[in-house]
PDB file of N, CA and C in Angstrom:
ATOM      1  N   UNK A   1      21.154  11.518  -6.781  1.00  0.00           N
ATOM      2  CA  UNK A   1      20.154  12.491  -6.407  1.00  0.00           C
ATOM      3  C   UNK A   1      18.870  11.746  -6.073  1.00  0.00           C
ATOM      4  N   UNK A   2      17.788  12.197  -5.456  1.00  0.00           N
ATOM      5  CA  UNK A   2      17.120  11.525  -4.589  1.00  0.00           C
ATOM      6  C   UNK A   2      15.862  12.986  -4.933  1.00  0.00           C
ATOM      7  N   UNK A   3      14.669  12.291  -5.741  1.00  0.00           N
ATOM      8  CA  UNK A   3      13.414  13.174  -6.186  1.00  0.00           C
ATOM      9  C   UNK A   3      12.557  12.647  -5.368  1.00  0.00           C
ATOM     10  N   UNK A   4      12.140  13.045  -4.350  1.00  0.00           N
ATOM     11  CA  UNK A   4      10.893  12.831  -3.805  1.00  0.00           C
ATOM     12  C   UNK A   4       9.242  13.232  -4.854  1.00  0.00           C
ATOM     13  N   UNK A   5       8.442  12.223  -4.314  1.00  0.00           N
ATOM     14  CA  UNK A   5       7.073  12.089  -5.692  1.00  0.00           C
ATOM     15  C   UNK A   5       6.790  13.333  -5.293  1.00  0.00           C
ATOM     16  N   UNK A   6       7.015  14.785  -4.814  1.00  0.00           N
ATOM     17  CA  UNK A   6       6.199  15.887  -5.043  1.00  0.00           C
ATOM     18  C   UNK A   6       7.379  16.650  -6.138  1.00  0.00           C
ATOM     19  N   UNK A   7       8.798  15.962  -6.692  1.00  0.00           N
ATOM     20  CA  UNK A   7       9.532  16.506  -7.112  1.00  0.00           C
ATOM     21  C   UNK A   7      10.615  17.747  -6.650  1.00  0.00           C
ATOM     22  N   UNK A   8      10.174  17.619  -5.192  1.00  0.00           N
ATOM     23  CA  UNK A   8      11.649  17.889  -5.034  1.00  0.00           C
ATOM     24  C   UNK A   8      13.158  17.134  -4.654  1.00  0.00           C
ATOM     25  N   UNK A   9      14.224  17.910  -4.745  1.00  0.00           N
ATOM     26  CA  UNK A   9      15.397  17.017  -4.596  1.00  0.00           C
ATOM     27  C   UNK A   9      15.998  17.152  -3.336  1.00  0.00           C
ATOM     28  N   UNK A  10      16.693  16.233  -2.978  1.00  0.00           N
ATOM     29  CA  UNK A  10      16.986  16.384  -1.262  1.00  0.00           C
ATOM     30  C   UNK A  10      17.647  17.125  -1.073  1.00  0.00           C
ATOM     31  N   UNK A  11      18.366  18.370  -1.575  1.00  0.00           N
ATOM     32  CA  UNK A  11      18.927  19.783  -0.753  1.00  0.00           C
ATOM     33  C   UNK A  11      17.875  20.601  -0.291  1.00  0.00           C
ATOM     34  N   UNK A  12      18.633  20.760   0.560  1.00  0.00           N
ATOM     35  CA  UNK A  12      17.475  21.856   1.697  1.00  0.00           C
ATOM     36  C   UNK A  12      17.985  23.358   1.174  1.00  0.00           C
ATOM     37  N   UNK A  13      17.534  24.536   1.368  1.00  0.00           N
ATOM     38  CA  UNK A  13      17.704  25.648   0.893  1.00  0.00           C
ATOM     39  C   UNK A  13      18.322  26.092   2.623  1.00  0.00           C
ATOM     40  N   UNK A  14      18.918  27.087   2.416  1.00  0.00           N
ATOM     41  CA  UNK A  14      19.460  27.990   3.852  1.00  0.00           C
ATOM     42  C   UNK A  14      18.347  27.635   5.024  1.00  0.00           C
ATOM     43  N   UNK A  15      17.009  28.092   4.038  1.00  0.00           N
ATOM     44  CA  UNK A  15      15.767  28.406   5.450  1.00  0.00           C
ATOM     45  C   UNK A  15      15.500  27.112   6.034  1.00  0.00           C
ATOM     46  N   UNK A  16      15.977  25.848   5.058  1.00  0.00           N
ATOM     47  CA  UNK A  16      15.744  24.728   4.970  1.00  0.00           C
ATOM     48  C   UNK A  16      14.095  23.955   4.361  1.00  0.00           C
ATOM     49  N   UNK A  17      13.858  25.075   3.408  1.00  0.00           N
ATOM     50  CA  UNK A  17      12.755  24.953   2.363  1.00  0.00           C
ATOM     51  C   UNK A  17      13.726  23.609   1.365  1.00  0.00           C
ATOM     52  N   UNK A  18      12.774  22.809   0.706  1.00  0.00           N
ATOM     53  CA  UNK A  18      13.290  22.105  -0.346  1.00  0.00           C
ATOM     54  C   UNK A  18      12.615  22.927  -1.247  1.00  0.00           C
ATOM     55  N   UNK A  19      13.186  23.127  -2.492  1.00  0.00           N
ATOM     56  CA  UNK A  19      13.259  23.866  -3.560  1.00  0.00           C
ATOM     57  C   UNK A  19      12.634  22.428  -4.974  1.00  0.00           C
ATOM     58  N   UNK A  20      11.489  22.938  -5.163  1.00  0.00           N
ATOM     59  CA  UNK A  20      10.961  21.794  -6.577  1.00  0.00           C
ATOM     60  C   UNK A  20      11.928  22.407  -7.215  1.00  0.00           C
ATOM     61  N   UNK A  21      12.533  20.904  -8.412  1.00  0.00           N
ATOM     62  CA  UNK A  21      13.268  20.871  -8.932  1.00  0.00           C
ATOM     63  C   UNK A  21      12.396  20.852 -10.631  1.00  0.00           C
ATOM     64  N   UNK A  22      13.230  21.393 -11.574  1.00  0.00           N
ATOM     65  CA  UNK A  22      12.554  21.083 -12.985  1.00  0.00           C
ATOM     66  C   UNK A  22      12.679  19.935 -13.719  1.00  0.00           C
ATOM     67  N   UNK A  23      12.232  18.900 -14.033  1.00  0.00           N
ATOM     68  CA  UNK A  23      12.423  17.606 -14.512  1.00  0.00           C
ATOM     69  C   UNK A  23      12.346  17.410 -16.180  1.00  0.00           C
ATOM     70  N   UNK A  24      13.834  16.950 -16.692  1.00  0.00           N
ATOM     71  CA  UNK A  24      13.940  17.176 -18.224  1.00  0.00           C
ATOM     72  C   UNK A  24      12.644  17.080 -18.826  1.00  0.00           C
ATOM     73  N   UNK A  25      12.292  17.118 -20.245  1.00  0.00           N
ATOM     74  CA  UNK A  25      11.589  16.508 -21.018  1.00  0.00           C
ATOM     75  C   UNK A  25      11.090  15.436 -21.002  1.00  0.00           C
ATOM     76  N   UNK A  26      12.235  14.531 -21.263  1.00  0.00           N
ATOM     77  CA  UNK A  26      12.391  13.426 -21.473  1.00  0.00           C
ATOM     78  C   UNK A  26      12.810  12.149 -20.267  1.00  0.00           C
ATOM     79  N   UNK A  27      12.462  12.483 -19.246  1.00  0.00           N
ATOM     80  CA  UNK A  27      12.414  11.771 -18.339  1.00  0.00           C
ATOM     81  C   UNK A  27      13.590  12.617 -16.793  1.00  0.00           C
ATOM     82  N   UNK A  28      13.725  11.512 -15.777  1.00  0.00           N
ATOM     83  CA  UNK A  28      14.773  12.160 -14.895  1.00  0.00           C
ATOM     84  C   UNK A  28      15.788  11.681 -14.985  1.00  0.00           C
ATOM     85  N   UNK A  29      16.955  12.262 -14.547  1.00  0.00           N
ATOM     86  CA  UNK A  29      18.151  12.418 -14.994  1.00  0.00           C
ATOM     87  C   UNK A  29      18.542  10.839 -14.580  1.00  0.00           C
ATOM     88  N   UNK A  30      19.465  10.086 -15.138  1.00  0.00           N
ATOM     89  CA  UNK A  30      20.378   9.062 -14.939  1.00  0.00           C
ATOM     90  C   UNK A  30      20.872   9.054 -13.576  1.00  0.00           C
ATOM     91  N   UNK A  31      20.107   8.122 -12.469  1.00  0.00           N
ATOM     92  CA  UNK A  31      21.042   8.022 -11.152  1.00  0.00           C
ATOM     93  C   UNK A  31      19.493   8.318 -10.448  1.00  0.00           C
ATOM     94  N   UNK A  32      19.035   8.991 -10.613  1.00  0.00           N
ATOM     95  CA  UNK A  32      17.675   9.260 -10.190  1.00  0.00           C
ATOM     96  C   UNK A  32      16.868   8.754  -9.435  1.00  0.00           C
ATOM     97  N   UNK A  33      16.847   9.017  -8.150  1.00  0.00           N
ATOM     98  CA  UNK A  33      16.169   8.204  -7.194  1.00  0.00           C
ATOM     99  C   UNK A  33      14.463   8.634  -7.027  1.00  0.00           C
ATOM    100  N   UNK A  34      13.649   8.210  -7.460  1.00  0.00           N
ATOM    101  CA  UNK A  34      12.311   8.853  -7.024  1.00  0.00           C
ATOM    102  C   UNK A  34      11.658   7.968  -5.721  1.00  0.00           C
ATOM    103  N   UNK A  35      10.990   8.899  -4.688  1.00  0.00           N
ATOM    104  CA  UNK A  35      10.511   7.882  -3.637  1.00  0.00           C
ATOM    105  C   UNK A  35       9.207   8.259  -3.865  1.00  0.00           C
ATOM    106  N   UNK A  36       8.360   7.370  -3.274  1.00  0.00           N
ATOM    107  CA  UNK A  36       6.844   7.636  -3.132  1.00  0.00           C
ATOM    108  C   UNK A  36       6.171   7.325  -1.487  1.00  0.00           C
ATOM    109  N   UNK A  37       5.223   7.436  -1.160  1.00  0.00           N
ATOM    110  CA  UNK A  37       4.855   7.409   0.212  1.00  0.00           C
ATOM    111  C   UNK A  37       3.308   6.832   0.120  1.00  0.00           C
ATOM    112  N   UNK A  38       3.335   5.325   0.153  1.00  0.00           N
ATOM    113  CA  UNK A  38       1.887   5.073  -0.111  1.00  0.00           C
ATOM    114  C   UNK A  38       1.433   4.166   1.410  1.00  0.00           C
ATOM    115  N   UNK A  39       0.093   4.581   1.582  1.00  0.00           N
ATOM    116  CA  UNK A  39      -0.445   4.631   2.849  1.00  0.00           C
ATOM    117  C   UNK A  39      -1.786   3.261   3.157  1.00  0.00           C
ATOM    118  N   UNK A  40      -1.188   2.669   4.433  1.00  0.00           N
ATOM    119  CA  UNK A  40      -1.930   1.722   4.530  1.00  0.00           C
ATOM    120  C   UNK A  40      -2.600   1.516   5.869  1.00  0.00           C
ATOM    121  N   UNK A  41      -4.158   1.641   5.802  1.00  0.00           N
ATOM    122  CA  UNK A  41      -4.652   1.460   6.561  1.00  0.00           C
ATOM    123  C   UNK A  41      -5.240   0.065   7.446  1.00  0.00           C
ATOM    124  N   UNK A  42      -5.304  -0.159   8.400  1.00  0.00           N
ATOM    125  CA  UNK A  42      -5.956  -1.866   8.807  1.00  0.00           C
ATOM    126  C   UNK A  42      -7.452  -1.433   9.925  1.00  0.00           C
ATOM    127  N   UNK A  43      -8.092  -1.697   9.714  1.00  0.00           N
ATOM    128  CA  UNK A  43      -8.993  -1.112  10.393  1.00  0.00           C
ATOM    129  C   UNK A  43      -9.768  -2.966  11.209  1.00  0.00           C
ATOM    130  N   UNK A  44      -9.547  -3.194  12.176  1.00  0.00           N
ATOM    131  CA  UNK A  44      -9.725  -4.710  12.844  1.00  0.00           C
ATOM    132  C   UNK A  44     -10.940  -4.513  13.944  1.00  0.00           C
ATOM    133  N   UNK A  45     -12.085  -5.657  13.989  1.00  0.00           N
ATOM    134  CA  UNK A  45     -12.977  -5.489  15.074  1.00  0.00           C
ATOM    135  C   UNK A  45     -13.159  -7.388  15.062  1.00  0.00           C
ATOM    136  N   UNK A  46     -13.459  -7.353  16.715  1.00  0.00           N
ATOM    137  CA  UNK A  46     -13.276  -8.852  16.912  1.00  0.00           C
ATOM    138  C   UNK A  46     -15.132  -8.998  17.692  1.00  0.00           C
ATOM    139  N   UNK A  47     -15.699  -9.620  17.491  1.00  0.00           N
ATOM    140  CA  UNK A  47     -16.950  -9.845  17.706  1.00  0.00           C
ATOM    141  C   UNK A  47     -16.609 -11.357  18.029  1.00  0.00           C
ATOM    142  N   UNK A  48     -16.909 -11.587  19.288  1.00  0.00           N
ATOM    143  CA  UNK A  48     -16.939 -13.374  19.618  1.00  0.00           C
ATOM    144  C   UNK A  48     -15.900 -13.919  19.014  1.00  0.00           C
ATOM    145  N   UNK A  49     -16.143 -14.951  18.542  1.00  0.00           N
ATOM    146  CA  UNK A  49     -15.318 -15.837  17.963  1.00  0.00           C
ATOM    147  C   UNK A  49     -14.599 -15.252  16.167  1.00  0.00           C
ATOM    148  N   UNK A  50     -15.215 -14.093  16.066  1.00  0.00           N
ATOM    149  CA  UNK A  50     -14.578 -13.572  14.824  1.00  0.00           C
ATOM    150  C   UNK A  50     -13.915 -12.144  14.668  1.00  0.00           C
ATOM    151  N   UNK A  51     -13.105 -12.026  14.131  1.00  0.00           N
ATOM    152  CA  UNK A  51     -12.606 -11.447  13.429  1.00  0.00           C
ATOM    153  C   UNK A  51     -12.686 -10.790  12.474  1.00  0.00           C
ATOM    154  N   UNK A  52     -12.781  -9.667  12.153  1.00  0.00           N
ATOM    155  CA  UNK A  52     -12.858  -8.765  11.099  1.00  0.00           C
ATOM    156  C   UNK A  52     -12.215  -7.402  10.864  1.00  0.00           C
ATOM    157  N   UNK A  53     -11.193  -7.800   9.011  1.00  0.00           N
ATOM    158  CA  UNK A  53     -10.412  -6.430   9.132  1.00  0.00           C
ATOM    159  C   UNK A  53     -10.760  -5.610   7.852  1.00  0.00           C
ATOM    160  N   UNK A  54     -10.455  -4.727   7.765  1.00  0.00           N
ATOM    161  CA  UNK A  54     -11.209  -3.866   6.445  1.00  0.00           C
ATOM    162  C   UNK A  54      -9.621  -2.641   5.906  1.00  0.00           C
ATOM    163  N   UNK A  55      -8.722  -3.172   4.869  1.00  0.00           N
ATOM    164  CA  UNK A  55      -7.934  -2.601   4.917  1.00  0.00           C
ATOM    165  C   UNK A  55      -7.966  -1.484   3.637  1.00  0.00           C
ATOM    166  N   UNK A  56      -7.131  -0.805   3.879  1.00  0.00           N
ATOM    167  CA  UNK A  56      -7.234   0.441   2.785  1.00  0.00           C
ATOM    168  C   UNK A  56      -5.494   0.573   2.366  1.00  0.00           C
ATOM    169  N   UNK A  57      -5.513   0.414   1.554  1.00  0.00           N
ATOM    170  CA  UNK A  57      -4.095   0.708   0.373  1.00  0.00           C
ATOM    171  C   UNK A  57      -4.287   2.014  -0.205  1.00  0.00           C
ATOM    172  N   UNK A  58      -3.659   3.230   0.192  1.00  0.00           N
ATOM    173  CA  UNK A  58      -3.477   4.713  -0.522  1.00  0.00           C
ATOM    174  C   UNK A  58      -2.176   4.483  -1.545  1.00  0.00           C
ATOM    175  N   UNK A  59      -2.502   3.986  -2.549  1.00  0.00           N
ATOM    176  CA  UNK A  59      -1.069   3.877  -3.575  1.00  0.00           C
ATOM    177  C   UNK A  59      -1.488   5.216  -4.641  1.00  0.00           C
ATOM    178  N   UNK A  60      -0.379   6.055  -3.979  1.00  0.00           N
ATOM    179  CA  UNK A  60      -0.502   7.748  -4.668  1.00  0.00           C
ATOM    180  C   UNK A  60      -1.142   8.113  -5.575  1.00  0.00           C
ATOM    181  N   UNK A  61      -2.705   7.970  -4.247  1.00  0.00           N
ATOM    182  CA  UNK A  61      -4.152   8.280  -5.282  1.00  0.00           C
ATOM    183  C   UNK A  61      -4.746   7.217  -5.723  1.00  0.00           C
ATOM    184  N   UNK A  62      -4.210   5.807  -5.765  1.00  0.00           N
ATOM    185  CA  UNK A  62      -4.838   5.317  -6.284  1.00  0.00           C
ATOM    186  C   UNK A  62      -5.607   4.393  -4.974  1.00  0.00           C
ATOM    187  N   UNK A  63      -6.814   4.085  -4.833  1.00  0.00           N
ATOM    188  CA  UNK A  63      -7.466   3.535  -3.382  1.00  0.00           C
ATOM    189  C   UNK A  63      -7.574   2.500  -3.428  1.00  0.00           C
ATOM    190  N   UNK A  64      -7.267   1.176  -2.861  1.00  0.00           N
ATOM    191  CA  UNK A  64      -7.838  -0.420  -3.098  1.00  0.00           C
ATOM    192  C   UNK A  64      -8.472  -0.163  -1.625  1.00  0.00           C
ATOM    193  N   UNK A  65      -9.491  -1.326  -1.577  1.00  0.00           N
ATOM    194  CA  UNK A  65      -9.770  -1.757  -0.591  1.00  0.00           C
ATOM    195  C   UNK A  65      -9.437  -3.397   0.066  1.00  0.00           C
ATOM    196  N   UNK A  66     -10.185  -3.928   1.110  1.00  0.00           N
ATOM    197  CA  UNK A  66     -10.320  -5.174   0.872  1.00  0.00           C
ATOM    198  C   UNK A  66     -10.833  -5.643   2.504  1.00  0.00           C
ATOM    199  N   UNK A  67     -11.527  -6.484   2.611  1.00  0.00           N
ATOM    200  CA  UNK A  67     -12.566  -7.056   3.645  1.00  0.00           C
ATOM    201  C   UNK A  67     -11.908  -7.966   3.696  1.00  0.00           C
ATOM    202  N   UNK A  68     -11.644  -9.152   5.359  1.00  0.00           N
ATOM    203  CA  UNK A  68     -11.161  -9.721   5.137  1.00  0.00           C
ATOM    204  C   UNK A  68     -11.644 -10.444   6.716  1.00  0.00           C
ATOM    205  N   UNK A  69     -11.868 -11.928   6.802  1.00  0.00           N
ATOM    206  CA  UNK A  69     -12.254 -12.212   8.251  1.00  0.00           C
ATOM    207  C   UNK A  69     -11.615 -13.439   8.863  1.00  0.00           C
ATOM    208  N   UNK A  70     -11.705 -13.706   9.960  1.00  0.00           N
ATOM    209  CA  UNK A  70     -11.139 -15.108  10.289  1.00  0.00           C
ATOM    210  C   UNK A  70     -11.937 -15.254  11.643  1.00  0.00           C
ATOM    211  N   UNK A  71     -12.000 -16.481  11.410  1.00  0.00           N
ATOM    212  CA  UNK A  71     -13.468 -17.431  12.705  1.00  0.00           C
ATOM    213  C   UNK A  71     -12.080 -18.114  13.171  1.00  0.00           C
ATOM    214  N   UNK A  72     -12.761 -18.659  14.750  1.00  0.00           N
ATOM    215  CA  UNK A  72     -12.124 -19.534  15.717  1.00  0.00           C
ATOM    216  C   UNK A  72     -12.808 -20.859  15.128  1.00  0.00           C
ATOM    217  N   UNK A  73     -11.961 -21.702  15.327  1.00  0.00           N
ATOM    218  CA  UNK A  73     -12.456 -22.963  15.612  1.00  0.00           C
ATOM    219  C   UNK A  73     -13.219 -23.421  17.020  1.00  0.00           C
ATOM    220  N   UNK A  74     -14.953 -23.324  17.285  1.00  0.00           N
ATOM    221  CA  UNK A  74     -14.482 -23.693  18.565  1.00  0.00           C
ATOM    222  C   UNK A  74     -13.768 -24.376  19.864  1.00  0.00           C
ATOM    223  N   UNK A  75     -13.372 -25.734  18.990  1.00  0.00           N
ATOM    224  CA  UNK A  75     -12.195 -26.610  19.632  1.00  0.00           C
ATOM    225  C   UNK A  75     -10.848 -26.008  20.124  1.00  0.00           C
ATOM    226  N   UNK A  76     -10.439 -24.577  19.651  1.00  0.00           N
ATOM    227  CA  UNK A  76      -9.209 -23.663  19.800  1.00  0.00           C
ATOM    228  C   UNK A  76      -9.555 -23.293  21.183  1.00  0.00           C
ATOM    229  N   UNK A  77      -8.582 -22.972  21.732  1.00  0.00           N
ATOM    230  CA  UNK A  77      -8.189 -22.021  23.339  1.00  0.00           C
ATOM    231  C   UNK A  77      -8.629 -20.311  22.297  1.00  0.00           C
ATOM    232  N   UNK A  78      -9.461 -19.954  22.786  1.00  0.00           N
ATOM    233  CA  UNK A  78      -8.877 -17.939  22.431  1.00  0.00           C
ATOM    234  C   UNK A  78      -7.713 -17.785  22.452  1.00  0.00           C
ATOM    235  N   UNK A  79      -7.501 -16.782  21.120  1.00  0.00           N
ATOM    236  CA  UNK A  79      -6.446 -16.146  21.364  1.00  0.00           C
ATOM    237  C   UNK A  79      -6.653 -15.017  20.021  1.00  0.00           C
ATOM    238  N   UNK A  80      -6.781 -14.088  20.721  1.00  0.00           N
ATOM    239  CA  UNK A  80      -7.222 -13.219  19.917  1.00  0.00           C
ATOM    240  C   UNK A  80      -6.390 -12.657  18.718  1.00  0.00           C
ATOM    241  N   UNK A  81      -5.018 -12.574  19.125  1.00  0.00           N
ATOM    242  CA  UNK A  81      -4.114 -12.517  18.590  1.00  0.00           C
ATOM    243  C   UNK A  81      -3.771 -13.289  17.066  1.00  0.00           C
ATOM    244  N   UNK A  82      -3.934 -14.790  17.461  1.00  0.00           N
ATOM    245  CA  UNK A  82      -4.292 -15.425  16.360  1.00  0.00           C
ATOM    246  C   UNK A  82      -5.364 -14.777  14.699  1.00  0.00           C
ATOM    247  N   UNK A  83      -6.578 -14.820  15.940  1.00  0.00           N
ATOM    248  CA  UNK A  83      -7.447 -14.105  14.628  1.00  0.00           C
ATOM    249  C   UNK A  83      -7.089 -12.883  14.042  1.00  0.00           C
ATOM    250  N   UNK A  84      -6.204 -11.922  14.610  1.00  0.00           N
ATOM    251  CA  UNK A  84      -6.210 -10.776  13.891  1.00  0.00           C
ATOM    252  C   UNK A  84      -5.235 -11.178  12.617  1.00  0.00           C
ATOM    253  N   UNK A  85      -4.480 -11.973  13.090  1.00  0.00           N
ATOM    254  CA  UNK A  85      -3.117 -12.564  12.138  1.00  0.00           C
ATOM    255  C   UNK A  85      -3.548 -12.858  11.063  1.00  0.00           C
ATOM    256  N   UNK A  86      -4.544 -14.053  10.928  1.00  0.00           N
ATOM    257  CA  UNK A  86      -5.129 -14.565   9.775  1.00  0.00           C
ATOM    258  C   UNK A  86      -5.850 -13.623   9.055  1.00  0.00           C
ATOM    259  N   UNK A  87      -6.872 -12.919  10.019  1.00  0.00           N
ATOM    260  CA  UNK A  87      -7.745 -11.845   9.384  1.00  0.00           C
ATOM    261  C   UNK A  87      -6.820 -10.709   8.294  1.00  0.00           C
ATOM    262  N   UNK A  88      -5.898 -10.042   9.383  1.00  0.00           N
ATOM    263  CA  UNK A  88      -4.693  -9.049   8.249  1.00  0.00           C
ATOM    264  C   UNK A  88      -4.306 -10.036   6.826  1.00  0.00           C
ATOM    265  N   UNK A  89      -3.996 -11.084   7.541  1.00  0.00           N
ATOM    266  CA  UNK A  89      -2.964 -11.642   6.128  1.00  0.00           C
ATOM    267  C   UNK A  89      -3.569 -11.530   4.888  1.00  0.00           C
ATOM    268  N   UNK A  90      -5.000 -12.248   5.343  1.00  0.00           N
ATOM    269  CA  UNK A  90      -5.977 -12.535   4.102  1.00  0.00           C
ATOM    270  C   UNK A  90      -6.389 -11.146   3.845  1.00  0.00           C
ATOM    271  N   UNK A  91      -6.447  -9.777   4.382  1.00  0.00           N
ATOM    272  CA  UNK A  91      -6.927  -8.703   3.673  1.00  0.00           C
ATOM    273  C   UNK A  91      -5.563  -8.326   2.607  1.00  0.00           C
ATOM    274  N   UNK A  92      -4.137  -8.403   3.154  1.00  0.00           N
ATOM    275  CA  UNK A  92      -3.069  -8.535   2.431  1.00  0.00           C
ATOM    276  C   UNK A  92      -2.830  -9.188   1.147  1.00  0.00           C
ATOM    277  N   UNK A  93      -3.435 -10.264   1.428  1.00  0.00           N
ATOM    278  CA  UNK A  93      -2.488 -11.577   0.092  1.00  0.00           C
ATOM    279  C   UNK A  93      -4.160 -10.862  -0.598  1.00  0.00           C
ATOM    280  N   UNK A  94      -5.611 -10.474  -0.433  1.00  0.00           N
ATOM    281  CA  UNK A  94      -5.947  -9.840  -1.713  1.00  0.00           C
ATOM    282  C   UNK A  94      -5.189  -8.634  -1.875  1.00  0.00           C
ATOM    283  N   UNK A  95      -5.038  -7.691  -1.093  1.00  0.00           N
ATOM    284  CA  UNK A  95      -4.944  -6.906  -1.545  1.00  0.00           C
ATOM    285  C   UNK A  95      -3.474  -6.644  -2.764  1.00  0.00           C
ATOM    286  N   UNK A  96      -2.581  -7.393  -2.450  1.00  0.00           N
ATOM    287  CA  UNK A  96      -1.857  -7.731  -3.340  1.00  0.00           C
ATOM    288  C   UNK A  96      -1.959  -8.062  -4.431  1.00  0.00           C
ATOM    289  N   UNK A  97      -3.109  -9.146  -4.764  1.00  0.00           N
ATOM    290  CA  UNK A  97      -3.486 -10.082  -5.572  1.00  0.00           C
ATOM    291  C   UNK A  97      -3.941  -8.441  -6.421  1.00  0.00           C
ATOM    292  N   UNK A  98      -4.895  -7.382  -5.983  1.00  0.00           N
ATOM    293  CA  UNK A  98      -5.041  -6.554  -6.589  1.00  0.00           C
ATOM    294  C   UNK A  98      -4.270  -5.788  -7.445  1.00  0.00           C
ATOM    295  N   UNK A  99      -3.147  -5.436  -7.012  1.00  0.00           N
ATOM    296  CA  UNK A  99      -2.185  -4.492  -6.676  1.00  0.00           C
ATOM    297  C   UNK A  99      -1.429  -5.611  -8.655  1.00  0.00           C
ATOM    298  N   UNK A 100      -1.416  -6.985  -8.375  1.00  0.00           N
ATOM    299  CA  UNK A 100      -0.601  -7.498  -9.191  1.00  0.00           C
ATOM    300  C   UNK A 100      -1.519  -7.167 -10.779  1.00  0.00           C
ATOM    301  N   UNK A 101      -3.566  -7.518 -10.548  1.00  0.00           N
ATOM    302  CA  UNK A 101      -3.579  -7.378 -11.473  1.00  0.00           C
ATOM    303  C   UNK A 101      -3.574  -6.071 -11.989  1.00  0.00           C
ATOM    304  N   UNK A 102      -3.705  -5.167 -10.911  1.00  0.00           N
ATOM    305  CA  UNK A 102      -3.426  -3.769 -11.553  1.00  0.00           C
ATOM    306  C   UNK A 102      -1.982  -3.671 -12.684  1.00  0.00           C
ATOM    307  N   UNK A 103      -1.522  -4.348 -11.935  1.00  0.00           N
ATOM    308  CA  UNK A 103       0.184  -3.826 -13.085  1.00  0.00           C
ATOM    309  C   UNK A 103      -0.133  -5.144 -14.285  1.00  0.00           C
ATOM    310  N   UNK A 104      -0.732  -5.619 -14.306  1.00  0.00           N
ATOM    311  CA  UNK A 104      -0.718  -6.637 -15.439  1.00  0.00           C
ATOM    312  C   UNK A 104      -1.510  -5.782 -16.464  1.00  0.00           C
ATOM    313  N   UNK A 105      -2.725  -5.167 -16.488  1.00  0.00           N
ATOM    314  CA  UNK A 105      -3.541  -4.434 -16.697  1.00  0.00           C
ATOM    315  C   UNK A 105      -3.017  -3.062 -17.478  1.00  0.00           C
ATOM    316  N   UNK A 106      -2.050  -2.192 -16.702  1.00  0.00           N
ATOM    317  CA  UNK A 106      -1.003  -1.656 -16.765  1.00  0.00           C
ATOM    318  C   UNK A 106      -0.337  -1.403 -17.688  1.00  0.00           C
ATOM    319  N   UNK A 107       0.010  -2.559 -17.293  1.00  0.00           N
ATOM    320  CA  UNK A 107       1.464  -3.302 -18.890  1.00  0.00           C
ATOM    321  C   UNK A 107       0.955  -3.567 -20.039  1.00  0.00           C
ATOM    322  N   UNK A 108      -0.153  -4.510 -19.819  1.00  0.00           N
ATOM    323  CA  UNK A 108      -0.400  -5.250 -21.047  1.00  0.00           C
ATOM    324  C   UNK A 108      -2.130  -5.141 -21.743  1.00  0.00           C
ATOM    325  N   UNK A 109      -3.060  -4.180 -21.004  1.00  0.00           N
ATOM    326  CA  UNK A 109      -4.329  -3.867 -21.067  1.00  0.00           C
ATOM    327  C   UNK A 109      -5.076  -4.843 -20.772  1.00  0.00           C
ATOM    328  N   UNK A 110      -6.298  -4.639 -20.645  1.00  0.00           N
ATOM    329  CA  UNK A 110      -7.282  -5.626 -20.159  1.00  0.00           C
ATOM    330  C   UNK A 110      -7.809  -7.369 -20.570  1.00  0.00           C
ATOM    331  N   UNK A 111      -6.956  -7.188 -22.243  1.00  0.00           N
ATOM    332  CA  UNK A 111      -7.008  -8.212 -22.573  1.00  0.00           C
ATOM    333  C   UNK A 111      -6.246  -9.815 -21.527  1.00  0.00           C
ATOM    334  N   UNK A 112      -4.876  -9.203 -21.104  1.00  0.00           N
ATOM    335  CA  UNK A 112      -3.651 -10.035 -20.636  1.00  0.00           C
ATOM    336  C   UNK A 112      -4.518 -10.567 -18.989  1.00  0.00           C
ATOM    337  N   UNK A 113      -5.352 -10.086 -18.545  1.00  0.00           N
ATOM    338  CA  UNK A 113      -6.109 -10.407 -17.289  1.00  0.00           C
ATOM    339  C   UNK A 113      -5.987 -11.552 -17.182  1.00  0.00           C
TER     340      UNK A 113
END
């Protein structure tokens, strides 16, 4: 079975309404698939020789951000392409870096940081 995060389960009803499902007490049933739908924004502007991206992580409700830039060398040929690459990655590998100490945090409280 397959719970989507608003809790319903993947049968469709006749009208083809999904029908919320009631979820035990004590957790969801054995086999239990839950999905979630978390949303990521990249927002990129290139000024001259730079680069700049400003990304947004929607992890269900919860908001990260992260700024992130990359310069040409002037010795490089343009290529704009390049800079956006570096620029995304580095808003990525923080925003991850976030994302990790969040679950450390999580798990083990603020002390384990």
């Amino acid at each position: 079975m397959i719970v989507r995060a608003d809790g319903a389960d993947g049968a469709a009803t006749a009208g083809g309404e999904r029908p919320p499902t009631a979820e035990p007490e004590n957790g969801p049933a054995p086999g239990t698939v839950r999905t979630k739908d978390w949303r990521l924004s990249l927002h990129l502007a290139e000024e001259g020789d730079t680069t700049r991206v400003h990304a947004v992580l929607d992890a269900d409700g919860e908001v990260l951000h992260s700024d992130a830039l990359a310069r040409r060398n002037p010795r490089d040929a343009p290529a704009a392409a390049v800079g956006d690459e570096f620029a995304v990655g580095r808003a990525l590998v923080d925003l991850g870096h976030q994302l990790l100490r969040a679950g450390v945090h999580g798990a083990t409280g603020p002390a384990e940081e």
